[in-house]
Every structure is written in structure tokens, then in C-alpha cells.
N, C-alpha and C. Protein backbone atom coordinates (compact mmCIF):
# COMPACT_ATOMS: atom_id res chain seq x y z
N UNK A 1 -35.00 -108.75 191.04
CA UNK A 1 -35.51 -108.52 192.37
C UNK A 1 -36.92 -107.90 192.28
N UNK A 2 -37.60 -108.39 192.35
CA UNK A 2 -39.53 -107.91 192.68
C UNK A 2 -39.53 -106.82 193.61
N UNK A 3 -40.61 -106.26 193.44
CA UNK A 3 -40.39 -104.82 194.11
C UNK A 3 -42.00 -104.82 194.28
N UNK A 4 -42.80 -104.40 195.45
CA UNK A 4 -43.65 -103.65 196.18
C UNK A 4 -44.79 -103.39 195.63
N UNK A 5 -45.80 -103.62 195.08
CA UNK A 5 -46.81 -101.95 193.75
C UNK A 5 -46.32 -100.81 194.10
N UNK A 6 -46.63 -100.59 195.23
CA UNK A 6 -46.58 -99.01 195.81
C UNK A 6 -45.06 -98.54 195.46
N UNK A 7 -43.86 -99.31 195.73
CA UNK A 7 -42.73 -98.86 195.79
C UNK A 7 -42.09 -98.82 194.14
N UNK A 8 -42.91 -99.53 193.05
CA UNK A 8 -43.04 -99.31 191.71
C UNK A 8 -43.66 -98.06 191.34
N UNK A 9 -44.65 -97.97 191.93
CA UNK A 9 -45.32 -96.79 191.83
C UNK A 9 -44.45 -95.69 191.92
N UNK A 10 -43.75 -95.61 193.27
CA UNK A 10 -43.61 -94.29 193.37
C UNK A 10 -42.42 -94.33 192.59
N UNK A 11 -41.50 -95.42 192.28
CA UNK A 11 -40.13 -94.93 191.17
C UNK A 11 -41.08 -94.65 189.35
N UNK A 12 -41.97 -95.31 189.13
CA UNK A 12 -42.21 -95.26 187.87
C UNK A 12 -43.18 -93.74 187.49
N UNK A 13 -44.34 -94.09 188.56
CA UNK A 13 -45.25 -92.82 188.02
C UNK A 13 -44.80 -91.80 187.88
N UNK A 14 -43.78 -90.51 188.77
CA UNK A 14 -42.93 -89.52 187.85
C UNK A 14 -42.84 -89.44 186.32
N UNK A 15 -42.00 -90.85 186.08
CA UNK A 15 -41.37 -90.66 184.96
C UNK A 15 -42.17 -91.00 184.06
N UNK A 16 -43.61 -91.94 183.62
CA UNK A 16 -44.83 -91.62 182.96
C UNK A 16 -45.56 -90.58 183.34
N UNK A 17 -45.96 -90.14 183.84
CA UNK A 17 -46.70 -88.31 183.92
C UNK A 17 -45.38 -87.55 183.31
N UNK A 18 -44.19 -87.51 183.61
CA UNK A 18 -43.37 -86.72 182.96
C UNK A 18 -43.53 -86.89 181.27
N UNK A 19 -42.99 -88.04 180.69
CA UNK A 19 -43.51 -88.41 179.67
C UNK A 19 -44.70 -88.16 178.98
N UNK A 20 -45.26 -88.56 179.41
CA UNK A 20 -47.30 -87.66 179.21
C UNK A 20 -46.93 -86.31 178.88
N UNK A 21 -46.66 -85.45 179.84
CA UNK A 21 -46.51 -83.99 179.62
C UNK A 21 -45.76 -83.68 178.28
N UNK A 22 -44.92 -84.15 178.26
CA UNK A 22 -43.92 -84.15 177.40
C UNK A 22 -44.44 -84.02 175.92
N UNK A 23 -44.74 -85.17 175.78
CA UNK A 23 -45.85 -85.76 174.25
C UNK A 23 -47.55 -84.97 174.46
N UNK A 24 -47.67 -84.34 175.53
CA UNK A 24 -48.85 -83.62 175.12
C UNK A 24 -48.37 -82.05 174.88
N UNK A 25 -46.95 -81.92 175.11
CA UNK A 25 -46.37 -80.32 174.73
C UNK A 25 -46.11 -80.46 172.93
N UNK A 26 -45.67 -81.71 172.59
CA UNK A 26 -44.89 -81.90 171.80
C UNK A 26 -45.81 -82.07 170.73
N UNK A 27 -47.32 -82.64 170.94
CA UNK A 27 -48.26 -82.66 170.16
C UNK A 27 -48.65 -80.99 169.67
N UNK A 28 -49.02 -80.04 170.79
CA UNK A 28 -49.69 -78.80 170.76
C UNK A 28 -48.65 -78.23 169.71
N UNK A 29 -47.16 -78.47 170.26
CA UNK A 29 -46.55 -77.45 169.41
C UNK A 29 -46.21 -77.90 168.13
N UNK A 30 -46.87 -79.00 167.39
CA UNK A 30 -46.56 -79.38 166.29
C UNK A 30 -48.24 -79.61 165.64
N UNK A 31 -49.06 -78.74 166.07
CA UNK A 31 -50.14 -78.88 165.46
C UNK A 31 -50.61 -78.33 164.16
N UNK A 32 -49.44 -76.51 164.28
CA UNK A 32 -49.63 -76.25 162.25
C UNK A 32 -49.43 -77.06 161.72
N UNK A 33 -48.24 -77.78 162.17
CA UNK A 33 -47.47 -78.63 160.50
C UNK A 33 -48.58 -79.67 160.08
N UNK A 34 -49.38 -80.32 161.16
CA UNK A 34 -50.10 -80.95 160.63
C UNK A 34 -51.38 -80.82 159.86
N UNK A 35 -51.76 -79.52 160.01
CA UNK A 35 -53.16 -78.94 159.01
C UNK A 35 -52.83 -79.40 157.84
N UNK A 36 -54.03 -79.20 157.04
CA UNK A 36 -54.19 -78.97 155.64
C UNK A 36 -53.28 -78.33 154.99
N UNK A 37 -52.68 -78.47 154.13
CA UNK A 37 -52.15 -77.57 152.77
C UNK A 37 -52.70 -76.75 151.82
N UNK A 38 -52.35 -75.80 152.39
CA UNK A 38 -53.64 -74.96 151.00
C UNK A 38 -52.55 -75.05 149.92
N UNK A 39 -53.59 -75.06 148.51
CA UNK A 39 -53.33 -74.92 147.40
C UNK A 39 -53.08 -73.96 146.94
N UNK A 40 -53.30 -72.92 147.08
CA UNK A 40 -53.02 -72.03 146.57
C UNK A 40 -51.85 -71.29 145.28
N UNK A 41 -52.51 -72.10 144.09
CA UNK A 41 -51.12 -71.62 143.24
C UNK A 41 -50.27 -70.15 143.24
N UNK A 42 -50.95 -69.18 143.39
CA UNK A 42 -50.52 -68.06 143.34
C UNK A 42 -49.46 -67.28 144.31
N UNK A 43 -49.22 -68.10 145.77
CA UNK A 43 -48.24 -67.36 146.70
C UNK A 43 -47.45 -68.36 146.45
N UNK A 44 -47.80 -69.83 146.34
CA UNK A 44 -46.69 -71.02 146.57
C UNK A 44 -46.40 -71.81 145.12
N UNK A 45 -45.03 -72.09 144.73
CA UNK A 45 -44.91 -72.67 143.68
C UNK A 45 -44.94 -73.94 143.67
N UNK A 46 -44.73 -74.66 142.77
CA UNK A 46 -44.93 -76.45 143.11
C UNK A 46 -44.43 -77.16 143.63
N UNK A 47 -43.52 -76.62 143.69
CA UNK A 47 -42.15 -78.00 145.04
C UNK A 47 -42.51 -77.19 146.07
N UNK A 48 -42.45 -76.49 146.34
CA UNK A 48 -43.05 -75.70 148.10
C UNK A 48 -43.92 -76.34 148.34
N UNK A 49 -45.09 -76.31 147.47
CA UNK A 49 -46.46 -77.18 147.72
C UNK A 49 -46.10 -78.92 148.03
N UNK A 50 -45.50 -79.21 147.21
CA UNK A 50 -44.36 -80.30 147.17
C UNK A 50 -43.90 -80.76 148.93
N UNK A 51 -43.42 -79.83 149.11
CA UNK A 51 -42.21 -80.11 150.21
C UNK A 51 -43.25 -79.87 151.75
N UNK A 52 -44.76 -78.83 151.58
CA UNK A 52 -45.74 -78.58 152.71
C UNK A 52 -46.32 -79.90 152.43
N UNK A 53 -46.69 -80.57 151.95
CA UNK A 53 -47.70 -81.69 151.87
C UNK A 53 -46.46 -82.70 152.54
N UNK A 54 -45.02 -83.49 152.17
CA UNK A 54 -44.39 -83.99 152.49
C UNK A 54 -44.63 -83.68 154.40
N UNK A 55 -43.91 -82.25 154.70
CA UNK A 55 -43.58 -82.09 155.75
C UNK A 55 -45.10 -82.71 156.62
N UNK A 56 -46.02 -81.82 156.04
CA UNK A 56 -47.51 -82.23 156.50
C UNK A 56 -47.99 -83.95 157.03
N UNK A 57 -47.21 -84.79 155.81
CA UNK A 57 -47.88 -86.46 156.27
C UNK A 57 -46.44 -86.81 157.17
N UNK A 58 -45.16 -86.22 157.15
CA UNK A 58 -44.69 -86.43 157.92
C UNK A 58 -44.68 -86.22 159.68
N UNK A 59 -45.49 -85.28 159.77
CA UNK A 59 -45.92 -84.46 161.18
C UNK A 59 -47.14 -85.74 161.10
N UNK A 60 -48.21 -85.60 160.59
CA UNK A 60 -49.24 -86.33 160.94
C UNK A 60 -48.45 -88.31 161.32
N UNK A 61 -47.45 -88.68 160.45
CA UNK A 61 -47.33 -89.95 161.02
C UNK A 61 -46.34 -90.18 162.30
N UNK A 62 -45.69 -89.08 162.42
CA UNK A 62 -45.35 -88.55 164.09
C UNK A 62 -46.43 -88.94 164.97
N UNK A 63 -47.57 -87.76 164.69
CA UNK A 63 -48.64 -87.88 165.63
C UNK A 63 -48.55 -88.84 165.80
N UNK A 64 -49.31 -90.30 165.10
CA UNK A 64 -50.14 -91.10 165.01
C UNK A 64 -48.66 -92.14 166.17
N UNK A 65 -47.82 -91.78 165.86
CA UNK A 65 -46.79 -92.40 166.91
C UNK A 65 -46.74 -91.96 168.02
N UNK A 66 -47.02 -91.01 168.10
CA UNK A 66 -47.31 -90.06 170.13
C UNK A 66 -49.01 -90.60 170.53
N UNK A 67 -49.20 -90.45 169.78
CA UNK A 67 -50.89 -91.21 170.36
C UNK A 67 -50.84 -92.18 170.94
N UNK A 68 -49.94 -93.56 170.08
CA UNK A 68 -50.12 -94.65 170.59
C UNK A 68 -49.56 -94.43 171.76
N UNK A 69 -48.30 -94.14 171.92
CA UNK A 69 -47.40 -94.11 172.84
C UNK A 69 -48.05 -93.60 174.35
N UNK A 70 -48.97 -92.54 174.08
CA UNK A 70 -50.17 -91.89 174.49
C UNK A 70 -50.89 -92.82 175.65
N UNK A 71 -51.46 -93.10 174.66
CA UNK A 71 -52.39 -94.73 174.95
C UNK A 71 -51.54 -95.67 176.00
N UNK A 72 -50.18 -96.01 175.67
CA UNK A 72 -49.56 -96.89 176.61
C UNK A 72 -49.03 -96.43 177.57
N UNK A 73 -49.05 -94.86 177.84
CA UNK A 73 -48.69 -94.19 179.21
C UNK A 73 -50.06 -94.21 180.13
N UNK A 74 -51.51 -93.99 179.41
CA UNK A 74 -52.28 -93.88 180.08
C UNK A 74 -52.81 -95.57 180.71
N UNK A 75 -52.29 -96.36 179.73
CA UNK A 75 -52.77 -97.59 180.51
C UNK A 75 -52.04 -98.28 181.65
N UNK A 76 -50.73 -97.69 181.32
CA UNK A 76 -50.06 -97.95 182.47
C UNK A 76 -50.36 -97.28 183.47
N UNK A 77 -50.67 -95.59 183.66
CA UNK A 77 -51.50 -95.05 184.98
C UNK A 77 -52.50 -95.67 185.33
N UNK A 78 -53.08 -96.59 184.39
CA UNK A 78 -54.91 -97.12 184.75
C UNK A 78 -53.81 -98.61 186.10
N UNK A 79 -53.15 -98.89 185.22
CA UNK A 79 -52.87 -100.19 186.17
C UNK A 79 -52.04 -99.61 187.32
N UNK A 80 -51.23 -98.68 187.84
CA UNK A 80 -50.89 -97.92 189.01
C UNK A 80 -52.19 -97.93 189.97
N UNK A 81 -53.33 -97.07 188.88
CA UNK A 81 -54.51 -96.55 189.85
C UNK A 81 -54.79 -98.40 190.74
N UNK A 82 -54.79 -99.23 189.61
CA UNK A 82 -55.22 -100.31 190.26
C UNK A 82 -54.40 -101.41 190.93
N UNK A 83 -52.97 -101.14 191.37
CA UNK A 83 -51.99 -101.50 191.72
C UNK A 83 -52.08 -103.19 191.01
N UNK A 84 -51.70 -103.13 189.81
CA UNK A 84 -51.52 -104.10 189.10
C UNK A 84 -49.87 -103.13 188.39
N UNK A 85 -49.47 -102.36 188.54
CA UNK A 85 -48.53 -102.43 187.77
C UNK A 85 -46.81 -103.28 187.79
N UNK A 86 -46.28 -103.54 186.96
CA UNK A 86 -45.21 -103.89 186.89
C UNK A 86 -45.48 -105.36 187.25
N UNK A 87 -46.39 -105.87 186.71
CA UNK A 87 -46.62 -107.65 186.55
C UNK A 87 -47.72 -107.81 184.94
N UNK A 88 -46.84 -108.67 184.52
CA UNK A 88 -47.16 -109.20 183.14
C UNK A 88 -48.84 -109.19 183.04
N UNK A 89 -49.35 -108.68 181.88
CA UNK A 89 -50.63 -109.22 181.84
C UNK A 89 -50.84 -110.33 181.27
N UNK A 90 -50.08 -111.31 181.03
CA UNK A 90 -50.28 -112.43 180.44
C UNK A 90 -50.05 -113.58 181.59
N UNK A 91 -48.59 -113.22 181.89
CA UNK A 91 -48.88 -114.68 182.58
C UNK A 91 -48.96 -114.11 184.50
N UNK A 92 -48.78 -112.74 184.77
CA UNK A 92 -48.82 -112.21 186.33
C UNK A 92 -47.54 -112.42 186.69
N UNK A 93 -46.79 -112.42 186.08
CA UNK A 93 -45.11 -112.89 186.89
C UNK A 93 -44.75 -111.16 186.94
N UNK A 94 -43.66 -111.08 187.69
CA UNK A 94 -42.85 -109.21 187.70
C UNK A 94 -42.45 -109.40 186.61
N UNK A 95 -42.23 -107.98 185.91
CA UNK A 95 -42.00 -107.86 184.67
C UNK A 95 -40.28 -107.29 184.72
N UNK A 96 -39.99 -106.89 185.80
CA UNK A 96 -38.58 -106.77 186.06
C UNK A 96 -38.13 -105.51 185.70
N UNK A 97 -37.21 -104.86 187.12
CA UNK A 97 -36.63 -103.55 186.94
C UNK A 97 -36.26 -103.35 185.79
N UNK A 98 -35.27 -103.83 184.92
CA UNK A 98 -34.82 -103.38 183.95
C UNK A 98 -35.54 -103.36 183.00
N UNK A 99 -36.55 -103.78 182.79
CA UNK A 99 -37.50 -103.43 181.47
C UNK A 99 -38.34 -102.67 181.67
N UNK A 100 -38.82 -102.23 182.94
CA UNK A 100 -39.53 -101.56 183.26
C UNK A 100 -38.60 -100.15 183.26
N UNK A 101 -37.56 -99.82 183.08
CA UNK A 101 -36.92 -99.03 183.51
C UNK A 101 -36.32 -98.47 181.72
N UNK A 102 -36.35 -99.01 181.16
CA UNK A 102 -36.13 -98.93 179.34
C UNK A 102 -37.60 -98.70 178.96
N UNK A 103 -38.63 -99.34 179.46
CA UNK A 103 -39.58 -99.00 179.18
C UNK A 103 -41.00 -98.99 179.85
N UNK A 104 -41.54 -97.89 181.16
CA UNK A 104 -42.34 -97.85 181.99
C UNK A 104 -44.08 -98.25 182.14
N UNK A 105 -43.47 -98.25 180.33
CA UNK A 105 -44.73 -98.76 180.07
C UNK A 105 -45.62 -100.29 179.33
N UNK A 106 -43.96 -101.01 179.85
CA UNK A 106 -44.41 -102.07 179.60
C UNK A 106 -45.82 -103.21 180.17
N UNK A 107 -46.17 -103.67 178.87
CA UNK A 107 -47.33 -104.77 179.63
C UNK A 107 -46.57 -105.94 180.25
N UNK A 108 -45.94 -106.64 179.53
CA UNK A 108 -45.51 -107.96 179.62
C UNK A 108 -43.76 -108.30 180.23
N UNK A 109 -43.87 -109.58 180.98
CA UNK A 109 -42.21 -109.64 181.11
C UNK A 109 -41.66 -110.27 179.37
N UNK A 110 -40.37 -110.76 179.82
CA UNK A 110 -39.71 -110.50 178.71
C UNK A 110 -39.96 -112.03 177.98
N UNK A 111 -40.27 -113.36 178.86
CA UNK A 111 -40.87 -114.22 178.57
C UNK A 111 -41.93 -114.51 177.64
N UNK A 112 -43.08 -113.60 178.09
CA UNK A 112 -44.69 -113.69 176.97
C UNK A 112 -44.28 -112.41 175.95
N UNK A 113 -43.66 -111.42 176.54
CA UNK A 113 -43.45 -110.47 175.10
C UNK A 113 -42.90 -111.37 173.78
């Protein structure tokens, strides 16, 4: 069933700005783990150093997964602002409640995906 812009709008945008918030809390509070590792032989022994560098590229390839994700919340607000949302950018057909609803930030219906 096709639905409105505006009446997409108002069920979807909540729940991307919620999302947004979310992954921009989730970034801040995971910003030590991602620094540098100091070397420092003398407080830390070698598997500690070991296990901070691990934890370290593991936080950073997190990030690099909230960014994108990032990216596809904000492009979906760009197409709200421009009431293009919730129609395929490929071929313009509705992209359909239920996918939109698993995922708000879809581009495409389930056809061109």
C-alpha cells in the first residue's frame, strides 16, 4: 500500500533522528578505545599491548560501520527535506512499508536492490 511523502515522513523521520542520536552517542562514548596505543614497555606487558591494539582496530572498524550507516541516515533526511522519500532511486516506484520499516533508510525497492 503506497503511502503519502508527508505521511512517510512523519512515521519514518522519528525513528532516523532517533537512530542518528543513537550512533552519534555511541560514537562519543567509544572514542578512547579508538586512540592510539601507547607503547610503552614499562607499565604494559606484551599481550596487554597485544590485546589494546586488537581492542583498538576493533573499535576503529565499528566506527567505520556507524559512519556509513551515518551517511545513510543523513541521506535519507536529505530526501525527507526534499520529499522524495520512500520511492526507489532507480526506477521511482514505492519502496514499500515493509522495507522501509526493517530498514528506514533504504534507497531502493526490493526489485532494483
Amino acid at each position: 500500500m503506497e503511502r503519502e511523502p508527508g505521511e512517510l515522513i512523519a512515521i519514518f523521520q522519528p525513528r532516523v533522528e532517533a537512530e542518528r542520536a543513537e550512533l552519534l552517542a555511541r560514537s562519543d562514548a567509544t572514542d578512547v578505545d579508538r586512540r592510539p596505543v601507547e607503547l610503552d614497555q614499562q607499565s604494559v606487558g606484551r599481550l596487554s599491548r597485544m590485546d589494546s591494539l586488537q581492542i583498538q582496530a576493533m573499535a576503529v572498524a565499528v566506527e567505520q560501520r556507524r559512519k556509513a550507516r551515518l551517511v545513510a541516515l543523513e541521506m535519507a533526511l536529505r530526501r525527507m527535506a526534499k520529499a522524495d522519500y520512500g520511492y526507489c532511486v532507480d526506477c521511482g516506484e514505492f519502496i514499500g512499508m515493509r522495507r522501509l520499516e526493517i530498514d528506514p533508510a533504504a534507497l531502493k525497492c526490493v526489485k532494483c536492490a
